[in-house]
PDB file of N, CA and C in Angstrom:
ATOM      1  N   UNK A   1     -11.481   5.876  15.998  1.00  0.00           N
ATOM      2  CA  UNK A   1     -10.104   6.301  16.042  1.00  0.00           C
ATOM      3  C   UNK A   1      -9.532   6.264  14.626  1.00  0.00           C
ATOM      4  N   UNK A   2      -9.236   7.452  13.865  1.00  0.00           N
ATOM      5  CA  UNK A   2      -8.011   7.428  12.806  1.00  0.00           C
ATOM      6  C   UNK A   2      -6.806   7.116  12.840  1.00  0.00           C
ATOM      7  N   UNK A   3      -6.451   6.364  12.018  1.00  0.00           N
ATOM      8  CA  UNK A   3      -5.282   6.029  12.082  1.00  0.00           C
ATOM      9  C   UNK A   3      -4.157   6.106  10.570  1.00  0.00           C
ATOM     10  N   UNK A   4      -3.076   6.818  10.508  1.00  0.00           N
ATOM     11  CA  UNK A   4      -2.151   7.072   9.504  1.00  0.00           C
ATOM     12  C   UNK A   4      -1.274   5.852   9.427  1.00  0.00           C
ATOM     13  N   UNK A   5      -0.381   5.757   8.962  1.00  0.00           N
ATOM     14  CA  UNK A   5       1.304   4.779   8.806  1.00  0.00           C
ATOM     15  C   UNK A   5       1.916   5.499   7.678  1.00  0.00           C
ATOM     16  N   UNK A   6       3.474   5.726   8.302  1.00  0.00           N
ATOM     17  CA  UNK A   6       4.013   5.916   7.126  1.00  0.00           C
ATOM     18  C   UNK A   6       5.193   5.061   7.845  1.00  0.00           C
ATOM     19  N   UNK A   7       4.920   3.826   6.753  1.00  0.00           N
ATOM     20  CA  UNK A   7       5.668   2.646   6.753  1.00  0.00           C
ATOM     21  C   UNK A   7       7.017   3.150   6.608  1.00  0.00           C
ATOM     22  N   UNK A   8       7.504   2.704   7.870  1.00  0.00           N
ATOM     23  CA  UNK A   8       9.423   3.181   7.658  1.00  0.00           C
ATOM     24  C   UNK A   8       9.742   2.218   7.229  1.00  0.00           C
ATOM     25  N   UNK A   9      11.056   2.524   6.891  1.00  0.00           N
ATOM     26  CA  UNK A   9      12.064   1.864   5.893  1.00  0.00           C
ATOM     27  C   UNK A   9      12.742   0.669   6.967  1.00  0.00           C
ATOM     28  N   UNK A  10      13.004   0.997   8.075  1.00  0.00           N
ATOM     29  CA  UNK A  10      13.201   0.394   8.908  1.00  0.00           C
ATOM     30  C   UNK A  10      12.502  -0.041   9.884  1.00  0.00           C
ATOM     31  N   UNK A  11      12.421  -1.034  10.961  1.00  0.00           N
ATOM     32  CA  UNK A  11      12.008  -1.982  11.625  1.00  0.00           C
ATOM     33  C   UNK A  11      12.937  -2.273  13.154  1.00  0.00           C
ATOM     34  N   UNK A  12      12.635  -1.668  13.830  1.00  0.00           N
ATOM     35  CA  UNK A  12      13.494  -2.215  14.748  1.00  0.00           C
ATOM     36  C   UNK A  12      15.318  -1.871  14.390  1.00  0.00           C
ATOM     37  N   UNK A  13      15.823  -1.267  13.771  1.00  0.00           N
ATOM     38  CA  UNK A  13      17.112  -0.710  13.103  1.00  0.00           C
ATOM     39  C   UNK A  13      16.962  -2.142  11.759  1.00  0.00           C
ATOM     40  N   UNK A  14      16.490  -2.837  11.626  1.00  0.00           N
ATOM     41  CA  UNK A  14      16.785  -3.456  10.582  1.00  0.00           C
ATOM     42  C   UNK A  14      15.739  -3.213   9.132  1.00  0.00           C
ATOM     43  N   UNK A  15      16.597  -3.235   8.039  1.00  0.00           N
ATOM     44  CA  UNK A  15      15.776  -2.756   6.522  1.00  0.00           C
ATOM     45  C   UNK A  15      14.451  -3.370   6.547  1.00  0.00           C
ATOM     46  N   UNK A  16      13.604  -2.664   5.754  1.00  0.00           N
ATOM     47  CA  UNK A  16      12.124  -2.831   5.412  1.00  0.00           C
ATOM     48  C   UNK A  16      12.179  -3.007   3.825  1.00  0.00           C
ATOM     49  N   UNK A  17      12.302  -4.355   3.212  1.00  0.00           N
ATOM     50  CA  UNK A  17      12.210  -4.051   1.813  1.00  0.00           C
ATOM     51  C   UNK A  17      10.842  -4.274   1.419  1.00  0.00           C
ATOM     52  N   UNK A  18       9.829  -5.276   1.671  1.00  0.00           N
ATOM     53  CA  UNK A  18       8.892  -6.073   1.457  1.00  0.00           C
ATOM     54  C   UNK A  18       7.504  -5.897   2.629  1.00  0.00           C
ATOM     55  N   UNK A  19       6.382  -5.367   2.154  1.00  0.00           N
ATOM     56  CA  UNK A  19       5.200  -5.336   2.742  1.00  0.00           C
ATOM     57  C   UNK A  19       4.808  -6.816   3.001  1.00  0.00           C
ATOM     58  N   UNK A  20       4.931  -7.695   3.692  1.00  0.00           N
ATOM     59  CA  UNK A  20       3.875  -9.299   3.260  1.00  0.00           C
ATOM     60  C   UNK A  20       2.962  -8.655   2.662  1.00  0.00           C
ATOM     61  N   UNK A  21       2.187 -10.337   2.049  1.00  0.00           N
ATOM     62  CA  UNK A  21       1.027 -10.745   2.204  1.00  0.00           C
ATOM     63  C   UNK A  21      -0.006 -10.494   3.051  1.00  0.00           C
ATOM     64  N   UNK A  22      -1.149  -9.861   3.127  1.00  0.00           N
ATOM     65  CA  UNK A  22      -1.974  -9.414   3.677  1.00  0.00           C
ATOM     66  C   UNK A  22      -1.559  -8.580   5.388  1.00  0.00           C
ATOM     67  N   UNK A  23      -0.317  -8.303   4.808  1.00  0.00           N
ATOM     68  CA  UNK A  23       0.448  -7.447   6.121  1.00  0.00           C
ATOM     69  C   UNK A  23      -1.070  -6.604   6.920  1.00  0.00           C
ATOM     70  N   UNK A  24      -1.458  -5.685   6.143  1.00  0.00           N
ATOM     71  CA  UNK A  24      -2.610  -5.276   6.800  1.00  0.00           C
ATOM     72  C   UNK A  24      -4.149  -5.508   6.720  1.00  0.00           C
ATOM     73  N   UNK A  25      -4.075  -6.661   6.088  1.00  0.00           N
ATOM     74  CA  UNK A  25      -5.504  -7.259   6.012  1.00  0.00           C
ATOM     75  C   UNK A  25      -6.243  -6.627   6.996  1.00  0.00           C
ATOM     76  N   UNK A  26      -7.611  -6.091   6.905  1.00  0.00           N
ATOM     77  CA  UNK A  26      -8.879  -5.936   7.746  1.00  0.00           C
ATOM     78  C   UNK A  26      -8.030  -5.088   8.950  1.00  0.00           C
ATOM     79  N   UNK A  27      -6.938  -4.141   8.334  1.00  0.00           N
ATOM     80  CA  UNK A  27      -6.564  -3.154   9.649  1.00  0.00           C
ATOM     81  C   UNK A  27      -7.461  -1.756   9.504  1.00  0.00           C
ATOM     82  N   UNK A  28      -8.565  -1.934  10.372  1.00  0.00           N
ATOM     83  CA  UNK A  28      -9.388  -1.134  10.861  1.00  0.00           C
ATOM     84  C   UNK A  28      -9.298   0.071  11.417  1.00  0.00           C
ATOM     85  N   UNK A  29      -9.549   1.100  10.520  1.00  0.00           N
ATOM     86  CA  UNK A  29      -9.617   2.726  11.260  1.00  0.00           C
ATOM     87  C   UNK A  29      -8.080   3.164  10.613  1.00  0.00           C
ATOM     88  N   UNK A  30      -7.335   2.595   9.634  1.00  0.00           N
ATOM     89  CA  UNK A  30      -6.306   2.659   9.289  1.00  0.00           C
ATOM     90  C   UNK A  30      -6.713   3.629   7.768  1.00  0.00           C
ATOM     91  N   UNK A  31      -6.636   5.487   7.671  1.00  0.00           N
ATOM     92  CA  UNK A  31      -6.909   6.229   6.610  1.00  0.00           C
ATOM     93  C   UNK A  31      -6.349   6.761   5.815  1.00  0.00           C
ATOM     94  N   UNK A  32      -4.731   6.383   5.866  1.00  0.00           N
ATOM     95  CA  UNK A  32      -3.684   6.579   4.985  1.00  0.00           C
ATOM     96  C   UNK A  32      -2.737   6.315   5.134  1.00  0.00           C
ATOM     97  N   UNK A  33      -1.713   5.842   4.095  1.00  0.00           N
ATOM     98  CA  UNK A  33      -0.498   5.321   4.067  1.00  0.00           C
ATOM     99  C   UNK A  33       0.753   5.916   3.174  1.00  0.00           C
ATOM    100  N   UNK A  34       1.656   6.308   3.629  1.00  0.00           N
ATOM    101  CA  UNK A  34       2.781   6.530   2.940  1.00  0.00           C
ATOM    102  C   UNK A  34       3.871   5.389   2.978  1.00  0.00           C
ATOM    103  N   UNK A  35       4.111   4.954   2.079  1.00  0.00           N
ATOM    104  CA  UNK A  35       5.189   3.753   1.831  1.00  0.00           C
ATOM    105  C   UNK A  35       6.395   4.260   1.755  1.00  0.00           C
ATOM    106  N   UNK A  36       7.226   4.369   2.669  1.00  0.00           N
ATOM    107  CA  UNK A  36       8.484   4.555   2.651  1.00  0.00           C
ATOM    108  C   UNK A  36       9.433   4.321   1.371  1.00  0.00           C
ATOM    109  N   UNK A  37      10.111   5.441   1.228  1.00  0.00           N
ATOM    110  CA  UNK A  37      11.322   4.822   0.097  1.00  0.00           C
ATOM    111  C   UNK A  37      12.072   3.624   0.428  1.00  0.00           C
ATOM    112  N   UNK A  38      12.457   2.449  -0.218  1.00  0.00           N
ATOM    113  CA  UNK A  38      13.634   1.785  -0.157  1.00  0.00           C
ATOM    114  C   UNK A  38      12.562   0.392  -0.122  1.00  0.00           C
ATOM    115  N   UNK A  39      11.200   0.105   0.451  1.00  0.00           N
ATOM    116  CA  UNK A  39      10.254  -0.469   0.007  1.00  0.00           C
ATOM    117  C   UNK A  39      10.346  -1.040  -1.105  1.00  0.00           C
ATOM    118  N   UNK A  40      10.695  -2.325  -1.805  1.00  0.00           N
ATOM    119  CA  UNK A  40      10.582  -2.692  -3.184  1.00  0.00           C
ATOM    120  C   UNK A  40       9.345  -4.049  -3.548  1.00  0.00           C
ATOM    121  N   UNK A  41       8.957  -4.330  -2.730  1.00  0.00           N
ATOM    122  CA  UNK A  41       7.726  -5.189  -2.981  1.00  0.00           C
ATOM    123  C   UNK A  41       6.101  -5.027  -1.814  1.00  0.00           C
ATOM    124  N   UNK A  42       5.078  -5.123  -2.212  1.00  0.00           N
ATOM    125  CA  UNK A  42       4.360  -4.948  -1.615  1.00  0.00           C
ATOM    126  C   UNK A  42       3.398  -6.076  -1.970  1.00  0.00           C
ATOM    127  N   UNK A  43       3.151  -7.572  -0.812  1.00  0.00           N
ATOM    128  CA  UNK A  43       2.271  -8.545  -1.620  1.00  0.00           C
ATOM    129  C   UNK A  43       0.897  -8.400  -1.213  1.00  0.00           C
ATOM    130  N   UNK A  44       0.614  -9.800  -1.833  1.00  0.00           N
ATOM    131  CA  UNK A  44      -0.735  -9.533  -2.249  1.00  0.00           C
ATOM    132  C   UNK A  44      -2.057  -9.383  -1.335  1.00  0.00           C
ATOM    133  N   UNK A  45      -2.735  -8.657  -1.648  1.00  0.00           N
ATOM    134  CA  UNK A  45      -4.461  -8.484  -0.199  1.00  0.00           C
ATOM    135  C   UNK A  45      -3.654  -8.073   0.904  1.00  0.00           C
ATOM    136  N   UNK A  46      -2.294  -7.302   1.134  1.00  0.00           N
ATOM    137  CA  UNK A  46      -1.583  -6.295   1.567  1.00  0.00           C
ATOM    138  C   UNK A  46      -2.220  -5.526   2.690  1.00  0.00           C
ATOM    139  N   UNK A  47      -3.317  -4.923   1.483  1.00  0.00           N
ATOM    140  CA  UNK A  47      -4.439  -3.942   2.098  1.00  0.00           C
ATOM    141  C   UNK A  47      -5.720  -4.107   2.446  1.00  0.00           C
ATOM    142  N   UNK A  48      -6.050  -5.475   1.973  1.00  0.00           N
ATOM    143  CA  UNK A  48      -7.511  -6.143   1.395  1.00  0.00           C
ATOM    144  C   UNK A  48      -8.243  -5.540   2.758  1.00  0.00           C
ATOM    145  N   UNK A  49      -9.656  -5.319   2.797  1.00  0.00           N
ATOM    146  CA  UNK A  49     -10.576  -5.009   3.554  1.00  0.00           C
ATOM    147  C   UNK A  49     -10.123  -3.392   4.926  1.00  0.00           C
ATOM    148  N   UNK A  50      -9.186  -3.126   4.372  1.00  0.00           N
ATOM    149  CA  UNK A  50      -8.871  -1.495   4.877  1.00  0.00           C
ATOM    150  C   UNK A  50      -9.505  -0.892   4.456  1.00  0.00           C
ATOM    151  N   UNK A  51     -11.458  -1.210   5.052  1.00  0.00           N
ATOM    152  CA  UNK A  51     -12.632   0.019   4.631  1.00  0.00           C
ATOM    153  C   UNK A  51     -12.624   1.195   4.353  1.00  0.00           C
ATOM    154  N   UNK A  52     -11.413   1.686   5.883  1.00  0.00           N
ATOM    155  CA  UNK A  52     -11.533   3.259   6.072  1.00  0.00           C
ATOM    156  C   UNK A  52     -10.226   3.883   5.062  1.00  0.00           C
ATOM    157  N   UNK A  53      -9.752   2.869   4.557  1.00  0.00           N
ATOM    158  CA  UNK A  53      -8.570   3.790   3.505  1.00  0.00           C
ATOM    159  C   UNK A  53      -8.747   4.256   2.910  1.00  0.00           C
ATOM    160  N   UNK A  54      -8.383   5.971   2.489  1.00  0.00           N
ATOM    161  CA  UNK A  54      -8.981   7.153   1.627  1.00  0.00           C
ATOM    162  C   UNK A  54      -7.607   6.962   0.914  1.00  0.00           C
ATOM    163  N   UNK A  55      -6.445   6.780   1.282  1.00  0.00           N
ATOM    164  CA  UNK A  55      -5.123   7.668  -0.076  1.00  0.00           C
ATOM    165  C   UNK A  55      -3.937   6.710   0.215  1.00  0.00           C
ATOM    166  N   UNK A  56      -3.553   6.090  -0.251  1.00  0.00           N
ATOM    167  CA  UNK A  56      -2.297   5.695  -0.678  1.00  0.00           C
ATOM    168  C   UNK A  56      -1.037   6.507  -1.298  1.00  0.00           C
ATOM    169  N   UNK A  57       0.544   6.771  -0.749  1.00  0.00           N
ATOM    170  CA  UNK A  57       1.469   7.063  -1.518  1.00  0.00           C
ATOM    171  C   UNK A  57       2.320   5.763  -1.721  1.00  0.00           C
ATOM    172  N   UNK A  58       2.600   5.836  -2.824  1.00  0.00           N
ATOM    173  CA  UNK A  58       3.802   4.146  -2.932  1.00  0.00           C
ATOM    174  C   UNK A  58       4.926   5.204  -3.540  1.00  0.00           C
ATOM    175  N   UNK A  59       5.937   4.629  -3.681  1.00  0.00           N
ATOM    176  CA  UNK A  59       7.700   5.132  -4.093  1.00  0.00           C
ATOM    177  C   UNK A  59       8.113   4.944  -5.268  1.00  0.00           C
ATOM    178  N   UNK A  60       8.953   5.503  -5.667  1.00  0.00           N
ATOM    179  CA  UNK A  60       9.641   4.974  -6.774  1.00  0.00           C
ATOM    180  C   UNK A  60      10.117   3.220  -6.813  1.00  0.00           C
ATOM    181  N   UNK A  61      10.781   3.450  -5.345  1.00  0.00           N
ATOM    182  CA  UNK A  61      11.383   2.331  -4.721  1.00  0.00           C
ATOM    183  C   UNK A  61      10.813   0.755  -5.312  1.00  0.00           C
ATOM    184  N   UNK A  62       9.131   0.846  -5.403  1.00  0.00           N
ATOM    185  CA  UNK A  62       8.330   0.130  -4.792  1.00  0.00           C
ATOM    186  C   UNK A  62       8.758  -1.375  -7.308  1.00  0.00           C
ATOM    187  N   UNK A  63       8.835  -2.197  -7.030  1.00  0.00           N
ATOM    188  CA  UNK A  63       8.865  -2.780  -8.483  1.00  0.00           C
ATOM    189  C   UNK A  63       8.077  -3.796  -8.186  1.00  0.00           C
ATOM    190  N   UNK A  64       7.556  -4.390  -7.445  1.00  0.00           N
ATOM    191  CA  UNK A  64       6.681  -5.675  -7.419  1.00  0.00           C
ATOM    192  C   UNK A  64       5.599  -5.230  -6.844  1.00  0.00           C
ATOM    193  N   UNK A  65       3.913  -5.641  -6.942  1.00  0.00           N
ATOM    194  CA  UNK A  65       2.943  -4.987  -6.186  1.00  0.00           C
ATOM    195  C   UNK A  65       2.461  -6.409  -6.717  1.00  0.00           C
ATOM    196  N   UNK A  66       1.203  -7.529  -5.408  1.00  0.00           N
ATOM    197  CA  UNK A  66       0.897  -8.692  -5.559  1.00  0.00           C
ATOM    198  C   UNK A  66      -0.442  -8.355  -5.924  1.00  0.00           C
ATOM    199  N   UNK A  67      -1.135  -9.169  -6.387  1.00  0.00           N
ATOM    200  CA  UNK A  67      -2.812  -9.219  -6.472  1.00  0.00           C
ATOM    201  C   UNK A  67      -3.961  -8.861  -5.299  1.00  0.00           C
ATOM    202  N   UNK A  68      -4.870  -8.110  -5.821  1.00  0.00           N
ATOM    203  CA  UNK A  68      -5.579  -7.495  -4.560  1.00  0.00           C
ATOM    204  C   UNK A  68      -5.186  -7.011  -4.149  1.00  0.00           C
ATOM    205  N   UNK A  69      -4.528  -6.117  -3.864  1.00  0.00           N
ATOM    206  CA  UNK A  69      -3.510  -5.379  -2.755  1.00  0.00           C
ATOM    207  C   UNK A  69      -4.507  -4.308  -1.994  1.00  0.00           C
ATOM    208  N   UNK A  70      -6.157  -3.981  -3.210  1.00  0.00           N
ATOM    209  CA  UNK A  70      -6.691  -2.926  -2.211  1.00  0.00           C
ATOM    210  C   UNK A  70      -7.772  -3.751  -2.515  1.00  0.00           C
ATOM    211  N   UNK A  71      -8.042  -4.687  -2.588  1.00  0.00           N
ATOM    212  CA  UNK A  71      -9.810  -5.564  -2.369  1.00  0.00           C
ATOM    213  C   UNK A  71     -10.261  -5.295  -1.314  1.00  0.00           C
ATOM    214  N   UNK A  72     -11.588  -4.431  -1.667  1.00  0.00           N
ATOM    215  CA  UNK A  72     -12.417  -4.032  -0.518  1.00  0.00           C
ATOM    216  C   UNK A  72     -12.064  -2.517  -0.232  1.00  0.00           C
ATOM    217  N   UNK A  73     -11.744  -1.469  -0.540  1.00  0.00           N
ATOM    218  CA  UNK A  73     -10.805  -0.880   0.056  1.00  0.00           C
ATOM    219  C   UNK A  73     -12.196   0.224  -0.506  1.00  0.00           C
ATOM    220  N   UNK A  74     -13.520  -0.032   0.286  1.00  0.00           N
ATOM    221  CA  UNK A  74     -14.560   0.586  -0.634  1.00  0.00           C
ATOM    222  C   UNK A  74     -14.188   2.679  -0.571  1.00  0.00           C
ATOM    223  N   UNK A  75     -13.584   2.945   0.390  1.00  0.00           N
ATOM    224  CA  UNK A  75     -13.208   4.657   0.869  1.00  0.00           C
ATOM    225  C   UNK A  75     -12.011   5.334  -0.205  1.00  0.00           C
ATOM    226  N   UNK A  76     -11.214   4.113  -0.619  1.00  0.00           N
ATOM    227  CA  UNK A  76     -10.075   4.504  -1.328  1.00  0.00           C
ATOM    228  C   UNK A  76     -10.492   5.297  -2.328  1.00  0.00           C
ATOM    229  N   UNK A  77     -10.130   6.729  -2.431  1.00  0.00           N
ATOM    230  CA  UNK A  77     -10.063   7.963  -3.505  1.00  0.00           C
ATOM    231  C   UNK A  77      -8.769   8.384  -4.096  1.00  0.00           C
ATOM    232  N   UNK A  78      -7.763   7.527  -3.565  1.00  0.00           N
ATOM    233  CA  UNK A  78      -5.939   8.526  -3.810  1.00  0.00           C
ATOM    234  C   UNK A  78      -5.514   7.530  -3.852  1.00  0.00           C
ATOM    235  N   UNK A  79      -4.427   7.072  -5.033  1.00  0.00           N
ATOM    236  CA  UNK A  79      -2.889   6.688  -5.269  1.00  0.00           C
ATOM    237  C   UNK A  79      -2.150   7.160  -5.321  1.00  0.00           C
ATOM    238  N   UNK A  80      -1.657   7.583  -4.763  1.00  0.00           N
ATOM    239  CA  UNK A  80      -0.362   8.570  -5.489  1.00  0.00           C
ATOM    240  C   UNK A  80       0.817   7.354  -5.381  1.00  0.00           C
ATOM    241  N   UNK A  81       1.376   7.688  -7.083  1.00  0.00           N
ATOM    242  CA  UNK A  81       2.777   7.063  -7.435  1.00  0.00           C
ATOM    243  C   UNK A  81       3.454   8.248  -8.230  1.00  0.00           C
ATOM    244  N   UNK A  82       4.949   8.071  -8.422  1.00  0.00           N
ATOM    245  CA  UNK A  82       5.575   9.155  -8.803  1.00  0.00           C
ATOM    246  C   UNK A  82       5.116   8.359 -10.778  1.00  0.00           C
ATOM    247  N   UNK A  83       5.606   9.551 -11.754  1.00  0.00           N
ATOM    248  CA  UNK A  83       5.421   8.992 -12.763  1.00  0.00           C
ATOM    249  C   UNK A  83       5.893   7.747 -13.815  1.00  0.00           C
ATOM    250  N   UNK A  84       7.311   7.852 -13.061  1.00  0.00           N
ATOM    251  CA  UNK A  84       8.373   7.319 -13.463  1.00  0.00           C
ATOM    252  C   UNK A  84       8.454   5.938 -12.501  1.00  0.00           C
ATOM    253  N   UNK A  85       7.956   5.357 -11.751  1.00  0.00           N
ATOM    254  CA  UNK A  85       7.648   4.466 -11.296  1.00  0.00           C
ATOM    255  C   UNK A  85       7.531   3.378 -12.118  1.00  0.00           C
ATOM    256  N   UNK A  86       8.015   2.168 -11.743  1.00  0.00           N
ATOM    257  CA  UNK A  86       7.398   0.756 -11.939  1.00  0.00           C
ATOM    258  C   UNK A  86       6.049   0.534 -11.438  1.00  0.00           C
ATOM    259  N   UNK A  87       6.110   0.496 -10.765  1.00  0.00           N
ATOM    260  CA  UNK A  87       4.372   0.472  -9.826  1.00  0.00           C
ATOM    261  C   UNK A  87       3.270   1.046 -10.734  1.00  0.00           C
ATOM    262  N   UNK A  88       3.787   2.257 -11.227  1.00  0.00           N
ATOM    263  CA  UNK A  88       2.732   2.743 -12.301  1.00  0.00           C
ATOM    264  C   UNK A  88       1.635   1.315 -12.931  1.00  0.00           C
ATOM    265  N   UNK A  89       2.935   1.397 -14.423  1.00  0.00           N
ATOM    266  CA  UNK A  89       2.430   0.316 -15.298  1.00  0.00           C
ATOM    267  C   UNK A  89       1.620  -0.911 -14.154  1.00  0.00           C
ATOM    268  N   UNK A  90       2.231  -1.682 -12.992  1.00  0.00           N
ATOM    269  CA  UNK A  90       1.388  -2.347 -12.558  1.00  0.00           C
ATOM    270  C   UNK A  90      -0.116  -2.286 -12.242  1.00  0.00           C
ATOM    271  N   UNK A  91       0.167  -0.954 -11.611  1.00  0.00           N
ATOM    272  CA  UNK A  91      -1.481  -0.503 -10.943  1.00  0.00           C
ATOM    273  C   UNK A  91      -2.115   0.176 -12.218  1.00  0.00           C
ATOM    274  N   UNK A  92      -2.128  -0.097 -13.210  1.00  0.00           N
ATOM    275  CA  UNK A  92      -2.649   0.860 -14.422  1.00  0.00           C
ATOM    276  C   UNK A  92      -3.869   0.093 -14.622  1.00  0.00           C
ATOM    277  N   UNK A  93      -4.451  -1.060 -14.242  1.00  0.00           N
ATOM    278  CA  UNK A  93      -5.752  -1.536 -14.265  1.00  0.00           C
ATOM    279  C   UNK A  93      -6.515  -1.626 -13.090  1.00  0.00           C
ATOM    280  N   UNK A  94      -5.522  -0.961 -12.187  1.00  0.00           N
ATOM    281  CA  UNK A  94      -6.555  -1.167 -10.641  1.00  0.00           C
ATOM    282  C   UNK A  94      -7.991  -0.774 -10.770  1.00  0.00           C
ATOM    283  N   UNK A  95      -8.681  -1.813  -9.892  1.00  0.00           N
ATOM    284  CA  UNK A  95      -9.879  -1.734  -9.649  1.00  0.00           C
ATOM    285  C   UNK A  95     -10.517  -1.734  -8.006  1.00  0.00           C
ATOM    286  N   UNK A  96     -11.333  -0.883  -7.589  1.00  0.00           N
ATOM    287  CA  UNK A  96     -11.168  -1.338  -5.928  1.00  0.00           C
ATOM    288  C   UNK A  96     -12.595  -1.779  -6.144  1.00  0.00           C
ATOM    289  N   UNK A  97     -12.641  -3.171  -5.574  1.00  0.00           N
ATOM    290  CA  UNK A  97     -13.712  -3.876  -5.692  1.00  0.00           C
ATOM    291  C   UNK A  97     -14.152  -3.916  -3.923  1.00  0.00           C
ATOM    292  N   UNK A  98     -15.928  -4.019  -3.816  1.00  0.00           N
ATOM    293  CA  UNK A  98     -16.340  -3.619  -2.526  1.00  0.00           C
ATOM    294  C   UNK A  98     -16.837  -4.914  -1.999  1.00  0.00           C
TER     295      UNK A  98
END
């Protein structure tokens, strides 16, 4: 089974600023993500062991990103961040380790 998210901003009617900590650790069959605008932190091993993840979009929104966020993430081919982003400079040494 494939599976998308495009993480809303909201929750139940209430704001979404912050991804936890290993929010989707080892979420399985999970092949892309769009991070909602208004998103401003995303912590750390977030994503860790999301095998089947091919593409990531993150936001402008997004200014804090934690350690590991894609460890393991052996499928990952796509980041997309806008240019002008904070997130940029963070992820500018990413490495996806298997």
């Amino acid at each position: 089974m494939e599976r998308q998210s495009d993480h809303s901003s909201t929750l139940n009617g209430y704001p979404v600023a912050a991804i936890a900590d290993g929010a989707f650790y080892n979420c399985l069959g999970l092949t892309s993500l769009t991070i909602s605008n208004g998103v401003t932190s995303i912590g750390g091993d977030a994503f860790g062991s999301c095998y089947d993840l091919t593409s990531v979009t993150i936001p402008n929104s997004v200014t804090n990103i934690g350690n590991l966020e894609f460890e393991c993430c052996q499928a990952l081919t796509s980041v997309t961040i806008p240019a002008a982003s904070p997130a940029l400079a963070m992820l500018s040494s990413l490495s996806v380790t298997n």
